[in-house]
N, C-alpha and C. Protein backbone atom coordinates (compact mmCIF):
# COMPACT_ATOMS: atom_id res chain seq x y z
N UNK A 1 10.76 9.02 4.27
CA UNK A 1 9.84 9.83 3.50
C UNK A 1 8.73 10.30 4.42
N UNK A 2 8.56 11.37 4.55
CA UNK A 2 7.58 12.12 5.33
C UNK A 2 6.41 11.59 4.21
N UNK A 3 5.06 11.30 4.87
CA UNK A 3 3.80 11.72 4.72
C UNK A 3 3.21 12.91 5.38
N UNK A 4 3.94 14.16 5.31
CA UNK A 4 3.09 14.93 6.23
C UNK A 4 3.36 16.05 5.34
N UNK A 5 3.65 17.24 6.73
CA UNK A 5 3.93 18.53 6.45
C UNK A 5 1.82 19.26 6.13
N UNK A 6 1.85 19.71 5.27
CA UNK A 6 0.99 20.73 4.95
C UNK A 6 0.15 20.26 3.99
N UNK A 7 0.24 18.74 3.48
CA UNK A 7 -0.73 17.47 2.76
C UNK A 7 -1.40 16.34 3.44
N UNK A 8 -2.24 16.27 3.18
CA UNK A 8 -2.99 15.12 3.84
C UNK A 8 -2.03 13.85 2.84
N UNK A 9 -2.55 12.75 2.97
CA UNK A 9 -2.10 11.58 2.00
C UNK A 9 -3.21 10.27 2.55
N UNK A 10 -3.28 9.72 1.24
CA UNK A 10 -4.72 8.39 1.05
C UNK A 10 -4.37 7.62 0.41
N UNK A 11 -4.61 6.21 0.52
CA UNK A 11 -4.99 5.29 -0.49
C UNK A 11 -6.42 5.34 -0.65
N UNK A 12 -6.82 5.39 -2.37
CA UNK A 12 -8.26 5.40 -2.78
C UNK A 12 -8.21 4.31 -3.49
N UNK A 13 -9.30 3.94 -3.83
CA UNK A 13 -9.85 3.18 -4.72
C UNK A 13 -10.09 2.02 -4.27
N UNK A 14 -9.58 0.64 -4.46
CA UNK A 14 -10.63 -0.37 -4.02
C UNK A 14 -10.66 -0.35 -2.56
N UNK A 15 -9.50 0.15 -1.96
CA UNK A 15 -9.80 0.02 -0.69
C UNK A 15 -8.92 1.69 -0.23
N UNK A 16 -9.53 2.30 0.39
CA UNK A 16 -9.29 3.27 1.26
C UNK A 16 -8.75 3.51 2.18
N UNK A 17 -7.83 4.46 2.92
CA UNK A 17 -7.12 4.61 3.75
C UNK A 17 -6.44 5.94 3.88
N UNK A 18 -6.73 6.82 4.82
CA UNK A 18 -5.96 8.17 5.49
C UNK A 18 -4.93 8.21 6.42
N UNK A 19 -3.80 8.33 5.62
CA UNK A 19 -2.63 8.17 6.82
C UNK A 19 -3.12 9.35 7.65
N UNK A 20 -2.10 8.95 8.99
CA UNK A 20 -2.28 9.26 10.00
C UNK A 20 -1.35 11.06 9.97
N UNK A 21 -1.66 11.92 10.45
CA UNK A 21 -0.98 13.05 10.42
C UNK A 21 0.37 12.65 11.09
N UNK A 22 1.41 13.07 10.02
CA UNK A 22 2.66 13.59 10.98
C UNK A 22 3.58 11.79 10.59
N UNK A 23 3.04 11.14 10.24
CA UNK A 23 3.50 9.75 10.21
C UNK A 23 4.84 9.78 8.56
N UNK A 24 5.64 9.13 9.18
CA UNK A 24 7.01 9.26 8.01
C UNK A 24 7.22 7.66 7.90
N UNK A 25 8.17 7.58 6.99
CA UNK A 25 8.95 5.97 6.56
C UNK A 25 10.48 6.80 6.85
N UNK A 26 10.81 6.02 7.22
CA UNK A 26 12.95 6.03 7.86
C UNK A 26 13.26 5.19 6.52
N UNK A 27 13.95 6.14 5.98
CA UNK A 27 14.63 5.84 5.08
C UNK A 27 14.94 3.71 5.24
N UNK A 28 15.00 3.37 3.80
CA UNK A 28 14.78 1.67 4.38
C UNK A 28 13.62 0.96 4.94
N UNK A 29 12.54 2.06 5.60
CA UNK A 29 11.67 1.60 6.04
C UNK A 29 10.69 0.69 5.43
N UNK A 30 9.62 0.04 6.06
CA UNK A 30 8.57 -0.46 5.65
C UNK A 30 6.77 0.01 6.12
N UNK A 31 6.32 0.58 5.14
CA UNK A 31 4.67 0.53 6.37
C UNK A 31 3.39 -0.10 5.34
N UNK A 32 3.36 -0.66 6.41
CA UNK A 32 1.93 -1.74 6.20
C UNK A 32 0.97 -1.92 6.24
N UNK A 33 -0.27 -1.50 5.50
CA UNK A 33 -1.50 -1.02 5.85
C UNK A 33 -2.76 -2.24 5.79
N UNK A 34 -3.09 -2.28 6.94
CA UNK A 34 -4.03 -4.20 7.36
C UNK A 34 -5.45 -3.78 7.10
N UNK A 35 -6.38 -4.84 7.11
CA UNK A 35 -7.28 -4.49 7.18
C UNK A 35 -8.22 -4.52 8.75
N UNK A 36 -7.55 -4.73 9.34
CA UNK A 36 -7.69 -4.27 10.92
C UNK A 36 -7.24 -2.96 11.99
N UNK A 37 -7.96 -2.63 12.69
CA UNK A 37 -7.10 -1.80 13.85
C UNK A 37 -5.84 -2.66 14.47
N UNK A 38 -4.68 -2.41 14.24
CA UNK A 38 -3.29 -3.18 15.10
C UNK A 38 -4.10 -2.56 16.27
N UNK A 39 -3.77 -1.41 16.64
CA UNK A 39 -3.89 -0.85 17.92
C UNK A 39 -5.01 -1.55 18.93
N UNK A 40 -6.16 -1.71 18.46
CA UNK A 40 -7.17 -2.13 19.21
C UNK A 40 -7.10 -3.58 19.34
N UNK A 41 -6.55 -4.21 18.06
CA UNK A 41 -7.11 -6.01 17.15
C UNK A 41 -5.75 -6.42 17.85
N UNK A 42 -5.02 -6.25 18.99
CA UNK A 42 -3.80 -7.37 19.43
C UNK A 42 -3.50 -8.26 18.94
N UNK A 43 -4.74 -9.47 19.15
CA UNK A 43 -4.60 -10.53 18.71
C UNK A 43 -4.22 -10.59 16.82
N UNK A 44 -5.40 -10.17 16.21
CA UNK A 44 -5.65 -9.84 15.03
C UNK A 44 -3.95 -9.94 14.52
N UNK A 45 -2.94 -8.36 15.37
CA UNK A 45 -2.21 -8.02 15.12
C UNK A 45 -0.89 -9.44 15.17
N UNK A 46 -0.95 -9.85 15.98
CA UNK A 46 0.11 -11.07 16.56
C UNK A 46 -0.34 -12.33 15.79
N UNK A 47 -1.33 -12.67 15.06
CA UNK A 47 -1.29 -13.64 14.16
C UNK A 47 -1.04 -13.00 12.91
N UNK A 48 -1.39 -11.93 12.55
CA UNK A 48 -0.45 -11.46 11.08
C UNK A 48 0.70 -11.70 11.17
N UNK A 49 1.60 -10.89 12.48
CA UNK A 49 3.17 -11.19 12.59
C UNK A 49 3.67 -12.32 12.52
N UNK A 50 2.58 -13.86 13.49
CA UNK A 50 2.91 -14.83 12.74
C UNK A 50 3.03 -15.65 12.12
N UNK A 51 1.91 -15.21 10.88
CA UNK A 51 1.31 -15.49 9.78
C UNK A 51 2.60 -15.27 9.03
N UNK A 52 3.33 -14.34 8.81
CA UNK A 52 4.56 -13.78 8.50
C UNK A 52 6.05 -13.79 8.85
N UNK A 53 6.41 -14.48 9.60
CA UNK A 53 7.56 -14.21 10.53
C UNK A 53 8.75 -13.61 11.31
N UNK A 54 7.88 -13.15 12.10
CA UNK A 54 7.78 -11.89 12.89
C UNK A 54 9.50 -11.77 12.99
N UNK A 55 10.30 -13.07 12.80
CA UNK A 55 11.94 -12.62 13.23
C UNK A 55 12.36 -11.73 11.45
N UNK A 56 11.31 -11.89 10.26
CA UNK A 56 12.02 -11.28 8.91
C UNK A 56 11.83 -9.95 8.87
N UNK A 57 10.84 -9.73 9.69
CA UNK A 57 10.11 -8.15 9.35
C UNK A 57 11.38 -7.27 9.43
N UNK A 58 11.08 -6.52 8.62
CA UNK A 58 11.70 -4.91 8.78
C UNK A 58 12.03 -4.28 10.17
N UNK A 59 13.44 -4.13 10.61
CA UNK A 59 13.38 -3.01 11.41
C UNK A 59 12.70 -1.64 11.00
N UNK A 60 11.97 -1.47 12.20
CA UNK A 60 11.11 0.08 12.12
C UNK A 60 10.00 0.13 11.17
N UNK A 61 9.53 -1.31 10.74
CA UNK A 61 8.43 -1.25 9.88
C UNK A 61 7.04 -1.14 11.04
N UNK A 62 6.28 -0.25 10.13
CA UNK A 62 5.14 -0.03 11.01
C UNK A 62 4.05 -0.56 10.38
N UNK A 63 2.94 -1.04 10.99
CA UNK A 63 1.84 -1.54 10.84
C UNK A 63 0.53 -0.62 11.46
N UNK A 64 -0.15 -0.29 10.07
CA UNK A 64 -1.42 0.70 10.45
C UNK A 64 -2.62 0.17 9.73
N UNK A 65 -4.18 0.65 10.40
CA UNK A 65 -5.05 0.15 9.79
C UNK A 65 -6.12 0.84 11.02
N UNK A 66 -7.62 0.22 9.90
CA UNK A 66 -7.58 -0.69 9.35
C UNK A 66 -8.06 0.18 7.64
N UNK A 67 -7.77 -0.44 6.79
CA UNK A 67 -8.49 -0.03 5.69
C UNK A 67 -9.84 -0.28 5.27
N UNK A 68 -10.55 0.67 4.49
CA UNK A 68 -11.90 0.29 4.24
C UNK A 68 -11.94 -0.60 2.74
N UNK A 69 -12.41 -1.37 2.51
CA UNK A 69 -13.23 -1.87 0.94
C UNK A 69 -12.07 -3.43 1.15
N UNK A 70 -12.64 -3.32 -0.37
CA UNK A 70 -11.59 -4.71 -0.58
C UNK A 70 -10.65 -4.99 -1.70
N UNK A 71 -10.31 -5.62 -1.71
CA UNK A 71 -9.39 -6.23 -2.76
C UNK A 71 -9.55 -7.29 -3.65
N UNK A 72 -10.12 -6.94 -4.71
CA UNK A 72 -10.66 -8.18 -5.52
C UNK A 72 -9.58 -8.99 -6.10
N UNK A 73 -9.58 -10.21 -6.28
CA UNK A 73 -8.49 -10.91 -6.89
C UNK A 73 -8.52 -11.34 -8.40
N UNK A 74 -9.93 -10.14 -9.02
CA UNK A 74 -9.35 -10.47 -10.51
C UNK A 74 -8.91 -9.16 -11.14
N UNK A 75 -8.79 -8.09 -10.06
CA UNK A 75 -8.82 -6.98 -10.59
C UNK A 75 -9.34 -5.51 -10.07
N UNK A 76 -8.43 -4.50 -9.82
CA UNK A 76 -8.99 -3.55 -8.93
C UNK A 76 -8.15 -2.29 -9.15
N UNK A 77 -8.76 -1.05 -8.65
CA UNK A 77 -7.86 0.19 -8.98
C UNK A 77 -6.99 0.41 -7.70
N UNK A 78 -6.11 0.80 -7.49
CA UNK A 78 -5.46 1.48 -6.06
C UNK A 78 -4.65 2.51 -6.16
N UNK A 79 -4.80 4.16 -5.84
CA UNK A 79 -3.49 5.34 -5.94
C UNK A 79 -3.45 5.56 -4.64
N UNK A 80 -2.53 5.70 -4.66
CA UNK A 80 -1.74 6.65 -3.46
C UNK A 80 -1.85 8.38 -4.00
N UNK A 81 -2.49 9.14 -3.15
CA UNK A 81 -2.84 10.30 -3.64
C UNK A 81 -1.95 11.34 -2.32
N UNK A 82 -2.05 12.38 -2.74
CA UNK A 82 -1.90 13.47 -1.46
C UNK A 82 -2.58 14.86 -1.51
N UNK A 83 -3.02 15.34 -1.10
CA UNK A 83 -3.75 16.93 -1.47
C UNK A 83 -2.85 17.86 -2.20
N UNK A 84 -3.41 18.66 -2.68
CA UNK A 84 -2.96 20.16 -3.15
C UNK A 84 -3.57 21.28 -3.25
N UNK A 85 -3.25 22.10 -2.93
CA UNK A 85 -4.24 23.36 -2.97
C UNK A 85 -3.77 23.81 -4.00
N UNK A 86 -5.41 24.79 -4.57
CA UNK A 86 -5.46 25.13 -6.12
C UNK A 86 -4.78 26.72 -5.52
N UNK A 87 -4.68 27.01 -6.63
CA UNK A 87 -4.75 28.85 -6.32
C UNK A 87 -5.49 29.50 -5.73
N UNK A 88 -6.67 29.15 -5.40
CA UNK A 88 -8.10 30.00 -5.26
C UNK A 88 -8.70 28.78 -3.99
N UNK A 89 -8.25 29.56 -2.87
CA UNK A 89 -8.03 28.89 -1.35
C UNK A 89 -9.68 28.51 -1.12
N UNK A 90 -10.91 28.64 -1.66
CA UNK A 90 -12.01 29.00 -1.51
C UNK A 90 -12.65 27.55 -2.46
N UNK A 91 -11.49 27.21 -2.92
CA UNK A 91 -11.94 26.12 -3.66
C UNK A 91 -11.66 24.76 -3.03
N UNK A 92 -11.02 24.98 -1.94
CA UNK A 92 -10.74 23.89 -1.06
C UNK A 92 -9.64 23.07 -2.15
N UNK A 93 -9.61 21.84 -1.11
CA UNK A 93 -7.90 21.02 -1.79
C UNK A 93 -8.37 20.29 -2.64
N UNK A 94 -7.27 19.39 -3.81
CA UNK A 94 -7.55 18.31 -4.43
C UNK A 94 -6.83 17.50 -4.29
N UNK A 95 -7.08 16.20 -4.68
CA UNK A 95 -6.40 15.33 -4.55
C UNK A 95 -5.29 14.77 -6.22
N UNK A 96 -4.32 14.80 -5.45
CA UNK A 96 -3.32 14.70 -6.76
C UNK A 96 -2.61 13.00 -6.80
N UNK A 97 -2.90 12.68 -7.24
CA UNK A 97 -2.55 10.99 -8.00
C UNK A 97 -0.89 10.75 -7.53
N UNK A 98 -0.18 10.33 -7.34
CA UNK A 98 1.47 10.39 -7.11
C UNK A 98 1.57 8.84 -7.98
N UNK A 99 1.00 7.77 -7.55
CA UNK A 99 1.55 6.69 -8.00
C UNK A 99 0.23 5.73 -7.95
N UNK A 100 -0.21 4.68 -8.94
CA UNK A 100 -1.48 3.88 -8.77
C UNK A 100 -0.81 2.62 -9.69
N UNK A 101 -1.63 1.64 -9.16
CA UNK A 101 -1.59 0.43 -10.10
C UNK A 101 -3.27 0.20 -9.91
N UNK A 102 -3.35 -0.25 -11.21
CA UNK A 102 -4.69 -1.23 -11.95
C UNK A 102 -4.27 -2.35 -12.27
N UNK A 103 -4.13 -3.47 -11.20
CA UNK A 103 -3.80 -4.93 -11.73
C UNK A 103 -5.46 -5.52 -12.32
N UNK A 104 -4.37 -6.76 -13.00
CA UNK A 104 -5.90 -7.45 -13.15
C UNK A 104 -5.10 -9.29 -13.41
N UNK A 105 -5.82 -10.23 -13.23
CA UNK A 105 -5.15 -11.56 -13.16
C UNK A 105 -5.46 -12.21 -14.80
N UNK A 106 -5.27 -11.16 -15.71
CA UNK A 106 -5.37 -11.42 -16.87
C UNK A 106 -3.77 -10.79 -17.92
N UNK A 107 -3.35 -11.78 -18.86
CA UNK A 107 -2.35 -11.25 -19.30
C UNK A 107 -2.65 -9.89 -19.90
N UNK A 108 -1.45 -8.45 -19.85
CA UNK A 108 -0.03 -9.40 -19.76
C UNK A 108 0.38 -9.07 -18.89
N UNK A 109 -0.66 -9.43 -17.68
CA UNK A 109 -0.31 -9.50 -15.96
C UNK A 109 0.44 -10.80 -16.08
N UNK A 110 1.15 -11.14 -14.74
CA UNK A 110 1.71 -11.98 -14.79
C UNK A 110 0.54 -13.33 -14.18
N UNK A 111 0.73 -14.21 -14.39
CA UNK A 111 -0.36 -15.40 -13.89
C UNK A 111 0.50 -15.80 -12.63
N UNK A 112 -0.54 -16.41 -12.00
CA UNK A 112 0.08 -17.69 -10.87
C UNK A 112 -0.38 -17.37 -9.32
N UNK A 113 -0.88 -15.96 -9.47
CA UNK A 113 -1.59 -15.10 -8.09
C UNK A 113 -2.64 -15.39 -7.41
N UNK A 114 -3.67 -15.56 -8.74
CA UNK A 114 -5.01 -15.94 -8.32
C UNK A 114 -5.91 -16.92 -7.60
N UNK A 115 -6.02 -16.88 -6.02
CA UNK A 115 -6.94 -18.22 -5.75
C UNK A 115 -5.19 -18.99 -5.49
N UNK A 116 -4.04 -18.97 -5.38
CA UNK A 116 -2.98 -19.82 -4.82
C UNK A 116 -2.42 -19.48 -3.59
N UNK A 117 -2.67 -17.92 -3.23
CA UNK A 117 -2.02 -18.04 -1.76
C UNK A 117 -0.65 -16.78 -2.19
N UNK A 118 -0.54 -17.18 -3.55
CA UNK A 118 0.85 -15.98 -3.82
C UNK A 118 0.21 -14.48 -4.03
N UNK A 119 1.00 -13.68 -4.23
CA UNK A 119 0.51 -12.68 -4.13
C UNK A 119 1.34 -11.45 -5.67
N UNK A 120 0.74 -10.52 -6.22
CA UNK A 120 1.69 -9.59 -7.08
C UNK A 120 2.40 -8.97 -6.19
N UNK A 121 4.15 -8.60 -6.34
CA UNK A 121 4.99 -7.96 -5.73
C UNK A 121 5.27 -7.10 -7.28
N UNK A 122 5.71 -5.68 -6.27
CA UNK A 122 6.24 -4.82 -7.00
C UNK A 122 7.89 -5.09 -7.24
N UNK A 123 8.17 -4.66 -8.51
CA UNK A 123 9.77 -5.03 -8.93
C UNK A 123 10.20 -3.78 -8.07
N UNK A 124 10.05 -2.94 -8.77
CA UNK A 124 10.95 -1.66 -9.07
C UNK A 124 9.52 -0.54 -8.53
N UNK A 125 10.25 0.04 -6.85
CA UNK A 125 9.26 1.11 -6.87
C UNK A 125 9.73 3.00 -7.19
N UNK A 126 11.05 2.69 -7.49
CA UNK A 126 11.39 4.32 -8.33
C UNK A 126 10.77 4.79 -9.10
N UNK A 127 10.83 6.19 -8.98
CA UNK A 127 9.94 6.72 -9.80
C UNK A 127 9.96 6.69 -11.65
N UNK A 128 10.94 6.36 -11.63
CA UNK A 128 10.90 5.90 -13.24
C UNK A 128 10.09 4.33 -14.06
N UNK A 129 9.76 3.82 -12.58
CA UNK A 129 9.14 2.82 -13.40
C UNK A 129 7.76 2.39 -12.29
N UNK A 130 6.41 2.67 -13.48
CA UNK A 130 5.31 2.60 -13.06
C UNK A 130 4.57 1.90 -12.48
N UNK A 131 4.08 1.86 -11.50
CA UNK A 131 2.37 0.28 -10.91
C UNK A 131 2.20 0.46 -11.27
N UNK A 132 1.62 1.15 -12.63
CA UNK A 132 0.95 0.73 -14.05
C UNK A 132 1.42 -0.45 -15.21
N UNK A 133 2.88 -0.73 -14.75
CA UNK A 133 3.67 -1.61 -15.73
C UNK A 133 3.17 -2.79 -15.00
N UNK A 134 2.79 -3.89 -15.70
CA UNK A 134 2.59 -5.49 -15.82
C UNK A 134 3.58 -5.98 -15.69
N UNK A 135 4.91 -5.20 -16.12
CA UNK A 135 6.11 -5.67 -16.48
C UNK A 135 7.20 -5.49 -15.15
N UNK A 136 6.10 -4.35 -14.55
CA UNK A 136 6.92 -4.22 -13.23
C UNK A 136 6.72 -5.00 -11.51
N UNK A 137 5.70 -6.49 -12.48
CA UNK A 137 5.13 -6.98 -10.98
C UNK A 137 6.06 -8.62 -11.45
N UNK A 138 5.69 -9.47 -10.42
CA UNK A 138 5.68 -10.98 -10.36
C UNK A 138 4.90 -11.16 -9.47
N UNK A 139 4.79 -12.48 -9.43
CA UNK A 139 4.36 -13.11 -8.85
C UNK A 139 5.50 -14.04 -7.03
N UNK A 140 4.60 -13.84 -6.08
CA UNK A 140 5.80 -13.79 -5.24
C UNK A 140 5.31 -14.56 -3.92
N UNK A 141 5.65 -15.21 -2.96
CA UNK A 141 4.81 -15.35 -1.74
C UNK A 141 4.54 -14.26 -1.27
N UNK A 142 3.62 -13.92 -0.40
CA UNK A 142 3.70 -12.50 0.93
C UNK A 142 4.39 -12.39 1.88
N UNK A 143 5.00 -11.41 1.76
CA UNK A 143 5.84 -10.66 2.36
C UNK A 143 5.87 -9.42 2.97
N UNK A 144 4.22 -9.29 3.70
CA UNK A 144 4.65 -7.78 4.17
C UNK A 144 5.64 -7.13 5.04
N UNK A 145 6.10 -6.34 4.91
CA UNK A 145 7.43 -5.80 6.01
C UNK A 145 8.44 -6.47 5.77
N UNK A 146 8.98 -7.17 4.87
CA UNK A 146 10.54 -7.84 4.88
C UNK A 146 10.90 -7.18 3.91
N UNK A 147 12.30 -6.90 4.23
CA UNK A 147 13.37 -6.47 3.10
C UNK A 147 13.34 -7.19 1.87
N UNK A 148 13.38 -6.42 0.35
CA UNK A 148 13.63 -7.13 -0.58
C UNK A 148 15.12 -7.96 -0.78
């Protein structure tokens, strides 16, 4: 999946983030957005990997950062947005919503996340079924970059 072409693309809300121009996912892929510079944070970078274990990760999963804000653990907004231009070029771009979740560690979220170390995983990320659904998370260890 391209992030590019002739759109910018962001994560807004509790925590922020501007992909990088020109940057895609390979089909299968994984990308991972830290709250560090990989590029600069080495170290930073090499204890996430093996915080995680660096032999499960994803081929071709990439790791970018760092993001701004935070992540509250009782509850927070997050979309993935991308630009669009209106008709009227003078009005400059907007930003158009594609996909968001609003968790919160209250039913009929799922319990068991909060303050333990586990984390919400997404079930189902097709487009037919929403990060807005409660119904579409569990509860899971972390796993960034590994295959489901």
């Amino acid at each position: 999946m391209a992030l590019s072409g002739d759109v910018a693309w962001r994560l807004n809300g509790a925590v922020d983030y501007n992909f990088p121009i020109g940057i895609s996912i390979p089909a299968g892929g994984r990308l991972v957005i830290v709250g560090f510079d990989p590029a600069v944070e080495t170290s930073r970078l090499a204890g996430f990997i093996k915080a995680y274990g660096a032999t499960s990760l994803t081929p071709g999963m990439q790791i970018l950062g760092p993001w701004q804000g935070n992540l509250s653990n009782r509850g927070e907004r997050l979309g993935l947005e991308r630009t669009q231009s209106g008709p009227n070029p003078a009005d400059g771009e907007a930003w158009l919503l594609v996909d968001e979740v609003i968790y919160s560690d209250a039913p009929p979220w799922p319990a068991g996340s909060d303050g333990t170390g586990k984390v919400l995983q997404r079930i189902r990320t097709d487009a037919t079924y929403s990060g807005n659904d409660p119904a579409n998370w569990t509860v899971a260890s972390p796993s960034p970059g590994r295959a489901p």
